[in-house]
N, C-alpha and C. Protein backbone atom coordinates (compact mmCIF):
# COMPACT_ATOMS: atom_id res chain seq x y z
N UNK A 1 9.49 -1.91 15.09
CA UNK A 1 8.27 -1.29 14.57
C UNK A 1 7.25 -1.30 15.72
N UNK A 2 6.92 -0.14 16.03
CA UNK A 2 5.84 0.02 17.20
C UNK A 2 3.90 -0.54 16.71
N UNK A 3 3.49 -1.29 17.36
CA UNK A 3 2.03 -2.05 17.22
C UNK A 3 1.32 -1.27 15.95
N UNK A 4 1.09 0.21 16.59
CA UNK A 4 0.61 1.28 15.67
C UNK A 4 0.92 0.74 13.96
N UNK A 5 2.03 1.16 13.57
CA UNK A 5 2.99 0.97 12.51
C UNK A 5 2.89 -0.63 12.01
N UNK A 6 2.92 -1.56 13.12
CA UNK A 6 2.58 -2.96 12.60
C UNK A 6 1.46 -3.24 11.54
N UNK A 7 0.33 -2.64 12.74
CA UNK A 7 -0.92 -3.53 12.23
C UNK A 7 -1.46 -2.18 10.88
N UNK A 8 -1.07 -1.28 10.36
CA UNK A 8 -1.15 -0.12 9.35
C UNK A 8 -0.10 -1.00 8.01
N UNK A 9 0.59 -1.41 8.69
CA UNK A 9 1.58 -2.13 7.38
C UNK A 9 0.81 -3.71 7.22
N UNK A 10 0.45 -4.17 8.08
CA UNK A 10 0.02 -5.47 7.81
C UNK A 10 -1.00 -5.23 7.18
N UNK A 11 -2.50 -4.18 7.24
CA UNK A 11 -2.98 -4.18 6.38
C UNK A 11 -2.82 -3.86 5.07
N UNK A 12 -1.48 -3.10 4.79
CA UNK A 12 -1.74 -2.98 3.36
C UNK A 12 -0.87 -3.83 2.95
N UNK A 13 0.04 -4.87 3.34
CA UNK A 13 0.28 -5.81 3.27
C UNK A 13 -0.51 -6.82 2.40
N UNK A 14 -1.87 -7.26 3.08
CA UNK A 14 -2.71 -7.78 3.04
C UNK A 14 -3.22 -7.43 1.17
N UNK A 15 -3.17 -5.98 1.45
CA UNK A 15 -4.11 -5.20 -0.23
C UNK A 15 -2.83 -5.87 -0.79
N UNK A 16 -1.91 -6.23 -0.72
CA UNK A 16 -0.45 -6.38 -1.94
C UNK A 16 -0.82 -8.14 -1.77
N UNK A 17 -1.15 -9.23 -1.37
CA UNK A 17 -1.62 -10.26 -1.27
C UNK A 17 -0.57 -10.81 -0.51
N UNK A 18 -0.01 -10.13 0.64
CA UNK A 18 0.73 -10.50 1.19
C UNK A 18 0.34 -11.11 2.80
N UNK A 19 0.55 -11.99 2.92
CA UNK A 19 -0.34 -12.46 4.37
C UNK A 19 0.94 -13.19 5.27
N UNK A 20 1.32 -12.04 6.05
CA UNK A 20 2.58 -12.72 7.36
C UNK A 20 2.39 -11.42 8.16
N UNK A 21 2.93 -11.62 9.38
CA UNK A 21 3.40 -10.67 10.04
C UNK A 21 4.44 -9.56 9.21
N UNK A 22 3.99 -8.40 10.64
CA UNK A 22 4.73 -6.80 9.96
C UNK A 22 6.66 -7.56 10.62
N UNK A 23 7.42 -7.34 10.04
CA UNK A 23 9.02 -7.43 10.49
C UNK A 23 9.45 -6.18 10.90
N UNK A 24 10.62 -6.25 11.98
CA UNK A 24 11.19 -5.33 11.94
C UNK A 24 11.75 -4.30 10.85
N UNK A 25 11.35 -2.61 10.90
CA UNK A 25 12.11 -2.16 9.35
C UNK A 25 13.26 -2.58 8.53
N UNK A 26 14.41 -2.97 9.24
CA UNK A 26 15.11 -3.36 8.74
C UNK A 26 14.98 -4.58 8.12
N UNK A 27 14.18 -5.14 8.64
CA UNK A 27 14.02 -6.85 7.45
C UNK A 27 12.90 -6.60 6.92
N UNK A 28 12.01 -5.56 6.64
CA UNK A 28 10.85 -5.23 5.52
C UNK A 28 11.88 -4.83 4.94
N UNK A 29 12.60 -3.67 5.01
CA UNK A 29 13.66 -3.38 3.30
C UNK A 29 14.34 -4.68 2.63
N UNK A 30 15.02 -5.14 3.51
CA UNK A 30 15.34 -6.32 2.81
C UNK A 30 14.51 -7.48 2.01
N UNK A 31 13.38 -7.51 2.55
CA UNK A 31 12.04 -8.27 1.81
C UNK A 31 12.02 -7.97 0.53
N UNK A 32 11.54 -6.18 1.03
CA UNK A 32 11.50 -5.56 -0.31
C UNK A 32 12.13 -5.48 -1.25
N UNK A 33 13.32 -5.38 -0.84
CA UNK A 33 14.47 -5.77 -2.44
C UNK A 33 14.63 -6.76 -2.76
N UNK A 34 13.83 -8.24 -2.42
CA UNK A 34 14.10 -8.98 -2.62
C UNK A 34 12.91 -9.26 -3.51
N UNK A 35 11.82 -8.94 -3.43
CA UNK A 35 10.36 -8.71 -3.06
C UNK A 35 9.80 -8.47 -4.65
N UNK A 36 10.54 -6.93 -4.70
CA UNK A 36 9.73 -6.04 -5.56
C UNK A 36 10.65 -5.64 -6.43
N UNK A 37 11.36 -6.31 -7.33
CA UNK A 37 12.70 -6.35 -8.06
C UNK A 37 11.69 -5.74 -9.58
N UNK A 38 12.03 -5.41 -10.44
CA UNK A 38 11.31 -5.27 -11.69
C UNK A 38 10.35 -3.76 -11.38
N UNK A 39 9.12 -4.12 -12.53
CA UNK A 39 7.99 -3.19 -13.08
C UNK A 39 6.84 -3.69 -13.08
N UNK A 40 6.59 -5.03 -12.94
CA UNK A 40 5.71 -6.07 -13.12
C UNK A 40 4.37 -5.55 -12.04
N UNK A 41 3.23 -6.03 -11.98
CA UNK A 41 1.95 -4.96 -11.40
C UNK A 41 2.18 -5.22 -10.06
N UNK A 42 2.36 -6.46 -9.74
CA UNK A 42 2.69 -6.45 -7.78
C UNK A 42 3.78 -6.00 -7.87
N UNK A 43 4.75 -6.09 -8.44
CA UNK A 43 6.22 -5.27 -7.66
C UNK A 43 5.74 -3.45 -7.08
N UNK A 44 5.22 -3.40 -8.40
CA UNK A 44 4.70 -2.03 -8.54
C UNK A 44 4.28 -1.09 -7.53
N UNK A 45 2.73 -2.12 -7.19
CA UNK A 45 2.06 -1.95 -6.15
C UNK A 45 2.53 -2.10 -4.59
N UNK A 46 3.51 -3.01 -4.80
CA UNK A 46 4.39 -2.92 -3.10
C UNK A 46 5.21 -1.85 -3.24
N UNK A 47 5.93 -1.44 -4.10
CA UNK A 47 6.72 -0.65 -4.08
C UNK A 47 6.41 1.16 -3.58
N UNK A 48 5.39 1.33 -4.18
CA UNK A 48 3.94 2.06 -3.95
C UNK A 48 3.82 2.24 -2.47
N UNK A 49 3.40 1.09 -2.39
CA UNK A 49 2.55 0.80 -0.95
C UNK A 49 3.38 1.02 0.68
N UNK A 50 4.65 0.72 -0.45
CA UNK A 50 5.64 1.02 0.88
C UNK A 50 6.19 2.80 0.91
N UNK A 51 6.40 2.96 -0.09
CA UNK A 51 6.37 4.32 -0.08
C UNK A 51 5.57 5.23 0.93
N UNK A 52 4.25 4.75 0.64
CA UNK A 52 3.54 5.90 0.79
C UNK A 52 2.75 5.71 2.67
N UNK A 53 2.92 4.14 2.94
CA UNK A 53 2.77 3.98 4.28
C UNK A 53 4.17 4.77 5.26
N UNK A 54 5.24 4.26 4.65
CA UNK A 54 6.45 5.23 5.06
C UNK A 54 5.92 6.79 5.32
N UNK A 55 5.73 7.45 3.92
CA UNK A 55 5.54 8.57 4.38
C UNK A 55 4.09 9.01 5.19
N UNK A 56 3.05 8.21 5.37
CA UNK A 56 1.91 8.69 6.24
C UNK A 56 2.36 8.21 7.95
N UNK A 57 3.07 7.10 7.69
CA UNK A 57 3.41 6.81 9.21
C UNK A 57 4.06 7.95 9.45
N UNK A 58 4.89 8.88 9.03
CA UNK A 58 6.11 9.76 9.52
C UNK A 58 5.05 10.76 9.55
N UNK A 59 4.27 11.28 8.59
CA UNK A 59 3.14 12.52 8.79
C UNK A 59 2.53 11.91 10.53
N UNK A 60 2.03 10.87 10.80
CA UNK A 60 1.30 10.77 11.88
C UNK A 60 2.30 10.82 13.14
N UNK A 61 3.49 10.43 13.05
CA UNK A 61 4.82 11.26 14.03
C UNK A 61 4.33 12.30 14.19
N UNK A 62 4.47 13.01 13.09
CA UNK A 62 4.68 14.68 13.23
C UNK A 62 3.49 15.03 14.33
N UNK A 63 2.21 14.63 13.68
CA UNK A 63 0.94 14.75 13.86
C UNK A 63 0.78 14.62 15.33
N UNK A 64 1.17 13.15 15.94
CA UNK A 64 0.83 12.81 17.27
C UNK A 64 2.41 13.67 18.30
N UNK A 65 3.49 14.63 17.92
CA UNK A 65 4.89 14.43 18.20
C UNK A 65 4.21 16.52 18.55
N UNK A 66 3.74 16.86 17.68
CA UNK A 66 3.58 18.51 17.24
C UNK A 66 2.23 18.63 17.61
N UNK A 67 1.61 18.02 17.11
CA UNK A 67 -0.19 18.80 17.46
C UNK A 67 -0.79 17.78 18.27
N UNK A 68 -0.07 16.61 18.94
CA UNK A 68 -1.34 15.72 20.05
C UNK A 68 -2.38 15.52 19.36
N UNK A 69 -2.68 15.27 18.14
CA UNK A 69 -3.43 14.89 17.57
C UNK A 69 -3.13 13.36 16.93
N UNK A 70 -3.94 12.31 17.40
CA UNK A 70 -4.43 11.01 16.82
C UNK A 70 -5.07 10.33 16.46
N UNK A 71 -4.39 9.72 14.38
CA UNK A 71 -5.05 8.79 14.06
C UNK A 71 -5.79 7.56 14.45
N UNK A 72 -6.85 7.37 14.33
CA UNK A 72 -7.13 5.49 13.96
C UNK A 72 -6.50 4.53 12.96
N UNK A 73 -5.39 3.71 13.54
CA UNK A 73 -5.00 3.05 11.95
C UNK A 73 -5.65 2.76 10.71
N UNK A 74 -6.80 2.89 10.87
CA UNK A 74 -7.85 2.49 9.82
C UNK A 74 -8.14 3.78 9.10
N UNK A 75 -7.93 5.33 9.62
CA UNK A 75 -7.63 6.10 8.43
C UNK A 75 -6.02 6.62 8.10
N UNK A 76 -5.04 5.87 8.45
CA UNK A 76 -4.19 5.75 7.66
C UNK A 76 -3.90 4.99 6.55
N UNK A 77 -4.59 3.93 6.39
CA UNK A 77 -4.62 2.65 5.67
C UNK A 77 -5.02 3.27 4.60
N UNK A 78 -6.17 4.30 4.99
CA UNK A 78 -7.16 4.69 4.05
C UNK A 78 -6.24 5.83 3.19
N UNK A 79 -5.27 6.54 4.05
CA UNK A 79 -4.48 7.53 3.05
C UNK A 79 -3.59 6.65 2.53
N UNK A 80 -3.10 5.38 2.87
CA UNK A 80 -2.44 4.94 2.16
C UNK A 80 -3.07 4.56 0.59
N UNK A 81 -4.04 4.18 1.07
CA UNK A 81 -4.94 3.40 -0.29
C UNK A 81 -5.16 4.79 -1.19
N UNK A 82 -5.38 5.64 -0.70
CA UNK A 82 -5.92 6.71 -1.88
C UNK A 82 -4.56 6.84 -2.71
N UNK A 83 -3.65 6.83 -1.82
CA UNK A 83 -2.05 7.79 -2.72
C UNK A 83 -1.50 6.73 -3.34
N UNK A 84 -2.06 5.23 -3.05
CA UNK A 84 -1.49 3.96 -4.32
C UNK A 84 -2.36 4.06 -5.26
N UNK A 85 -3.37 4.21 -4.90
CA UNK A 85 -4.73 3.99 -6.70
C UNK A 85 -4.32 5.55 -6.73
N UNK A 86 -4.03 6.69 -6.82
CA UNK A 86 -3.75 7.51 -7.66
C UNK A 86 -2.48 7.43 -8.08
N UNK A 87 -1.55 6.69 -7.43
CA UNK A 87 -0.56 6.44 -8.15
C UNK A 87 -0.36 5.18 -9.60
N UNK A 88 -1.39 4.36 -9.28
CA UNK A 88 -2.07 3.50 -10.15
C UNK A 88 -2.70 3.69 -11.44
N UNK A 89 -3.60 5.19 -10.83
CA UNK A 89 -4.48 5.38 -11.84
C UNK A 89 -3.65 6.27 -13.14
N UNK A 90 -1.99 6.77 -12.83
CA UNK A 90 -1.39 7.33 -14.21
C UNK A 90 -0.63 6.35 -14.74
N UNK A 91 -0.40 5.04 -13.89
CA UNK A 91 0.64 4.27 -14.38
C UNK A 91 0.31 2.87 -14.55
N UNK A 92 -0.65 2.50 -14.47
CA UNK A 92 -1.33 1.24 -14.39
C UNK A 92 -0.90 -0.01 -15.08
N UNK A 93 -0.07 -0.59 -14.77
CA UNK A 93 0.05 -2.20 -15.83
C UNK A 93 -0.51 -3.32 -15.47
N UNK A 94 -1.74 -3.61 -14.71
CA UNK A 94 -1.69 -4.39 -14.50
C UNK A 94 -2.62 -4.80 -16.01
N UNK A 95 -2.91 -6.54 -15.41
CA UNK A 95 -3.18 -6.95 -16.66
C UNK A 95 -4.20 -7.80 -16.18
N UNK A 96 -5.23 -8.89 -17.34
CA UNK A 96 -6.54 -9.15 -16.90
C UNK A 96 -6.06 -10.41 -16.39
N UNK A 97 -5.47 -10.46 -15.12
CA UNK A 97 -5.87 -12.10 -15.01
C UNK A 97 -5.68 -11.81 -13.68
N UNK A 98 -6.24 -13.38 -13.04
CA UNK A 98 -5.80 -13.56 -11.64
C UNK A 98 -5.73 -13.07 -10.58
N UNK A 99 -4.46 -12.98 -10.37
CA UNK A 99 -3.42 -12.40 -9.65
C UNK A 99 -3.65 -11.02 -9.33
N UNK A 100 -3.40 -10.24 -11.22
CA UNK A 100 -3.76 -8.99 -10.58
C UNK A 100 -4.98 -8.42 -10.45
N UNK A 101 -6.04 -9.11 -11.16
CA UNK A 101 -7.56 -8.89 -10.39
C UNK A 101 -7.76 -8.86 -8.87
N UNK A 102 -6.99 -9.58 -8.43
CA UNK A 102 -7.15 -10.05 -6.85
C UNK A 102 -6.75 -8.64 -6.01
N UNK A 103 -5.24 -8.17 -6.46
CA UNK A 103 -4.72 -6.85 -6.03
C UNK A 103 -5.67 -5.80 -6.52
N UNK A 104 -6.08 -5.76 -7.22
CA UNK A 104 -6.90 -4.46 -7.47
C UNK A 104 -8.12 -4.46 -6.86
N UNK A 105 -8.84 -5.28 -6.76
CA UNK A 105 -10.00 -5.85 -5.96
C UNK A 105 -9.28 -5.34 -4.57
N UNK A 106 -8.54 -5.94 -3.62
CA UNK A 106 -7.83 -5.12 -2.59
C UNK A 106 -7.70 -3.86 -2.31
N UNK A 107 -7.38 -3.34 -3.41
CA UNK A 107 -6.82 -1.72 -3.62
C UNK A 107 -8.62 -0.55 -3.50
N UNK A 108 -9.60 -1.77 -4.03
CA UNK A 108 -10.77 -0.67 -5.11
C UNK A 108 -10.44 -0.13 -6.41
N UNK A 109 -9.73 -1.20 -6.92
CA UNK A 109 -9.32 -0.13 -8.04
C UNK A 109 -9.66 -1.63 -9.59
N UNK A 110 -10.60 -1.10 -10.80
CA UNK A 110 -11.23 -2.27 -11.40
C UNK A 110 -10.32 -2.31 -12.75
N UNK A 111 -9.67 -3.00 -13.46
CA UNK A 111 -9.21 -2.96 -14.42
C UNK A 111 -9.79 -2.95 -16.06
N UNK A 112 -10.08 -2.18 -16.84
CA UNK A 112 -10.77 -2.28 -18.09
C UNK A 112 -10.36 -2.15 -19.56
N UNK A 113 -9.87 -3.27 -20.09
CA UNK A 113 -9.13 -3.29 -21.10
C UNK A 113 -7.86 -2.69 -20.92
N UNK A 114 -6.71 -2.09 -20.64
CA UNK A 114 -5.90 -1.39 -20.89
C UNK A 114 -5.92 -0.17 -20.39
N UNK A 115 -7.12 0.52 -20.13
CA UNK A 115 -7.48 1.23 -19.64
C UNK A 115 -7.48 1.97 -18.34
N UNK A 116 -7.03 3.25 -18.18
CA UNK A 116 -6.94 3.56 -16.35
C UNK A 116 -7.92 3.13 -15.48
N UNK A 117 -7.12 2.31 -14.59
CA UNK A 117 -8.33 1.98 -13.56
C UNK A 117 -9.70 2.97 -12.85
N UNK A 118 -11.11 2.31 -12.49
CA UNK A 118 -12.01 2.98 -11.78
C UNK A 118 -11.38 2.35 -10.69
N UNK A 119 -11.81 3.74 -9.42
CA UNK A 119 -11.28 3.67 -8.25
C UNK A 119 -12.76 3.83 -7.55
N UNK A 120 -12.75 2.43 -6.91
CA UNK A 120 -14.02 2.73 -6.29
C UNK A 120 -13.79 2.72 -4.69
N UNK A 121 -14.23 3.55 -3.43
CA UNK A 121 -14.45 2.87 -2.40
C UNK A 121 -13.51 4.47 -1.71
N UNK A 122 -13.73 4.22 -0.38
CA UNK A 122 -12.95 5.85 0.24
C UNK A 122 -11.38 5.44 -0.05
């Protein structure tokens, strides 16, 4: 995994309450299946999170590979974060405690009764 790609995964790492170093891809998949087994609100949200950093890292290939044009990791993070809280905001389980207060607080995203999350923040 090139620095770029590291420190873009470590932060959203971080939003999933995850605090270690980025691994080589091949031992993040394996994490991950080990990781994010179930439906439960963090599996969810990593599962998410990896998705969608996958696909913005590969858009910013294209991006820096085709048009010489380059991101700041800090607005990829940021497309990452938008395309998990809208993926959040149709499917939402999390629930009132803790844990997943803590992740959503991470994300910007506030939990209310049962209710689809408010997404606050860029």
């Amino acid at each position: 995994m090139c620095p770029y790609t590291a420190r873009v995964w470590e932060e959203v790492l971080r939003m999933c309450n995850v605090e270690r170093m980025a691994l080589p891809w091949a031992d993040e998949i394996q994490w991950m299946l080990a990781h994010s087994k179930g439906s439960k609100f963090p599996e969810t949200v990593r599962k998410l999170a990896l998705a969608a950093t996958v696909y913005h890292v590969w858009l910013e290939r294209n991006r820096r590979s085709f048009s010489n044009l380059f991101l700041p990791h800090q607005d990829l993070v940021r497309r990452v974060r938008r395309d998990v809280v809208g993926k959040l905001s149709t499917r939402n389980n999390a629930q009132q405690c803790e844990h997943h207060h803590s992740i959503c607080v991470n994300w910007g995203v506030t939990v209310e009764d049962g209710i689809a999350p408010v997404v606050h923040g860029p």
